[in-house]
N, C-alpha and C. Protein backbone atom coordinates (compact mmCIF):
# COMPACT_ATOMS: atom_id res chain seq x y z
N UNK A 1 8.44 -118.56 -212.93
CA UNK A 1 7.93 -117.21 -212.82
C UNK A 1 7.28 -116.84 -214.15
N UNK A 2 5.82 -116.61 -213.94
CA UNK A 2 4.93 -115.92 -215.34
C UNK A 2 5.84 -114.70 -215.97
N UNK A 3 5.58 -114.38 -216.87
CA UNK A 3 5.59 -112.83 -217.32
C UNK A 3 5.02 -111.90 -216.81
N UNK A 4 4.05 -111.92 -216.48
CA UNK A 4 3.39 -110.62 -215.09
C UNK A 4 4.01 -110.31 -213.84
N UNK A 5 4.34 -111.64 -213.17
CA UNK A 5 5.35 -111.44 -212.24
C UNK A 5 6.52 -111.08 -212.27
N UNK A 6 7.15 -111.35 -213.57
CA UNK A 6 8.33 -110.59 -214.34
C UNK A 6 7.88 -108.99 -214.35
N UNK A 7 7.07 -108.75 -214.67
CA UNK A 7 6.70 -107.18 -215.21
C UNK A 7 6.73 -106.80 -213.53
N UNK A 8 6.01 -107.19 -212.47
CA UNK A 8 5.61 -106.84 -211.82
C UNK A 8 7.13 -106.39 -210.80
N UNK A 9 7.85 -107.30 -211.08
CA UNK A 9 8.95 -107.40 -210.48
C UNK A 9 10.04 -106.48 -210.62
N UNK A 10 9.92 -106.11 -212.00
CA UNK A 10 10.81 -104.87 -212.83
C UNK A 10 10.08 -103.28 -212.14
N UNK A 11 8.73 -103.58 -212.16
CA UNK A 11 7.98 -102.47 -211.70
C UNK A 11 8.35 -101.67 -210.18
N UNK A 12 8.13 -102.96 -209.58
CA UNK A 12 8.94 -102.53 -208.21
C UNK A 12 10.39 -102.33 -207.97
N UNK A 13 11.24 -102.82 -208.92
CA UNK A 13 12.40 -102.28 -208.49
C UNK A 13 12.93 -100.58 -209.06
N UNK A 14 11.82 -100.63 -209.99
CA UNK A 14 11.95 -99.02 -210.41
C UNK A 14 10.92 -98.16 -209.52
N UNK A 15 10.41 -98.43 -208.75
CA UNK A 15 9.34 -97.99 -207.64
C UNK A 15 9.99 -97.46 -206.52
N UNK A 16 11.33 -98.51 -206.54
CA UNK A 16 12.19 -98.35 -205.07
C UNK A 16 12.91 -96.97 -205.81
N UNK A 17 13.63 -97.45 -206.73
CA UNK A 17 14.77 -96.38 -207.31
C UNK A 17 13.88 -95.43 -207.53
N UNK A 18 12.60 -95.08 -207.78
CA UNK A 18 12.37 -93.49 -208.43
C UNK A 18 12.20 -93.00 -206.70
N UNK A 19 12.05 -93.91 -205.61
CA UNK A 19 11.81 -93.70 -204.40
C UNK A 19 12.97 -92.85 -203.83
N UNK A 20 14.38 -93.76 -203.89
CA UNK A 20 15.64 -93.67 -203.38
C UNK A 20 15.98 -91.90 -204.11
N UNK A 21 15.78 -92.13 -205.35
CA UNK A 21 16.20 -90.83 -205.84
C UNK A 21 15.54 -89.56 -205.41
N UNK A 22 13.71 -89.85 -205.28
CA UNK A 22 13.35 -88.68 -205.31
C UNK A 22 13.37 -87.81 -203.66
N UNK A 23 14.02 -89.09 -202.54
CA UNK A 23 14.28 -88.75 -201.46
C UNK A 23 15.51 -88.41 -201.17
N UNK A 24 16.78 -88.55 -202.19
CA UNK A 24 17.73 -88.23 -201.79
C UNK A 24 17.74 -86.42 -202.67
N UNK A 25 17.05 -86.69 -203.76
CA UNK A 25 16.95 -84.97 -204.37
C UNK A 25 16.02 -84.17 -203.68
N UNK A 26 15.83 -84.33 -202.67
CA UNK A 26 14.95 -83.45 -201.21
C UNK A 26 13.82 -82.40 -202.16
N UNK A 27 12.93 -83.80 -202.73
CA UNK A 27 11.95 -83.48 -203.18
C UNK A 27 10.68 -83.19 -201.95
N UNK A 28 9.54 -82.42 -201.85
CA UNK A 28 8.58 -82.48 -201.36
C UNK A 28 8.62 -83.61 -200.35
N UNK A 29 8.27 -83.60 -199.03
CA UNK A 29 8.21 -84.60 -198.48
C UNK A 29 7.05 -85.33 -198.66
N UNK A 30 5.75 -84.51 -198.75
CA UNK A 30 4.51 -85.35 -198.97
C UNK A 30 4.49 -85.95 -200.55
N UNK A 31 4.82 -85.43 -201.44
CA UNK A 31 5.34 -86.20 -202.64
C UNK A 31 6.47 -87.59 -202.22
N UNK A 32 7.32 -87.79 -201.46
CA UNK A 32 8.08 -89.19 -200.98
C UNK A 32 7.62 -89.82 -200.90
N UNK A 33 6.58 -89.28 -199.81
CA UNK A 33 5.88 -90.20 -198.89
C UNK A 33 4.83 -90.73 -199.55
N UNK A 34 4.01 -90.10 -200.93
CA UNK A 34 2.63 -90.79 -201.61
C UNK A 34 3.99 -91.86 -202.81
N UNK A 35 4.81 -91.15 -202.99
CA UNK A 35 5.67 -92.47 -204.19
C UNK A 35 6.30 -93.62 -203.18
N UNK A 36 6.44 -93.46 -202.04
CA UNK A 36 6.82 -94.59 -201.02
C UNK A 36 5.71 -95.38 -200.73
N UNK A 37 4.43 -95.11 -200.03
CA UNK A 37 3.17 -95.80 -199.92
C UNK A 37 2.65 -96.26 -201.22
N UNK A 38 2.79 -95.52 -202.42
CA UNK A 38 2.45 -96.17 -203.85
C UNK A 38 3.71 -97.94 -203.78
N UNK A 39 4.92 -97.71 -203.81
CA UNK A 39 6.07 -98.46 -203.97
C UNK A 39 5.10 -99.30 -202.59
N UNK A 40 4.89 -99.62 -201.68
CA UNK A 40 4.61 -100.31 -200.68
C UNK A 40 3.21 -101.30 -200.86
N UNK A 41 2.45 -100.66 -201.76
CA UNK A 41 1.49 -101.17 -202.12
C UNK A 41 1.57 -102.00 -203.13
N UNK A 42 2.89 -101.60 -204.24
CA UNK A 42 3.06 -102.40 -205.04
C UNK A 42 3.65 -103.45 -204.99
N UNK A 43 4.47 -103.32 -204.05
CA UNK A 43 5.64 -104.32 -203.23
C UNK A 43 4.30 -105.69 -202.43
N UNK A 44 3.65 -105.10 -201.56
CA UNK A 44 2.64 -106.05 -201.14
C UNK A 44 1.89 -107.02 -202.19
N UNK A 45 1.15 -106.08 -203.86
CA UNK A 45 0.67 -107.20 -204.99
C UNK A 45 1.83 -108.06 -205.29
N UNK A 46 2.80 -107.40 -205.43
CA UNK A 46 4.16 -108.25 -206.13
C UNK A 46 4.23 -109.73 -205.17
N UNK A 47 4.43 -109.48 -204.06
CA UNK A 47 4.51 -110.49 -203.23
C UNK A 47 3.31 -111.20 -203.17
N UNK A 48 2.19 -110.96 -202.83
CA UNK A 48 1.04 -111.91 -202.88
C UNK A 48 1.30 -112.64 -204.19
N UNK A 49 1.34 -111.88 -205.69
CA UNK A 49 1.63 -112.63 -206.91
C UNK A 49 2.58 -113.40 -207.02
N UNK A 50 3.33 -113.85 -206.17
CA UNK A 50 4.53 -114.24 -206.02
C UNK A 50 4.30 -115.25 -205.55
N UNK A 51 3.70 -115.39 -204.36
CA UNK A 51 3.29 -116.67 -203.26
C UNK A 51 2.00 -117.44 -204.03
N UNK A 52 1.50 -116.62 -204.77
CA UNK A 52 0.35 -117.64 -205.06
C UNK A 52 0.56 -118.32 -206.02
């Protein structure tokens, strides 16, 4: 595993957690939902960077 994929990897797991938190502190729902589709998008590069 590169160092980017390292970074990338750290990135998303703090993507999930600022996710988990900011849905359990009954933040804005349309605010969840753009840091969830952000986290989903990042989750998808992570993985392509991953496989290739």
């Amino acid at each position: 595993m590169d160092l980017i994929e390292s970074v990338m990897l750290c990135m998303l797991l703090g993507l999930v957690g600022a996710s988990a938190m900011a849905y359990h502190a009954d933040n804005e729902p349309r605010d969840v939902r753009l840091l969830v589709g952000l986290t989903t998008l990042w989750g998808a590069g992570t993985a392509v960077a991953l496989v290739a």
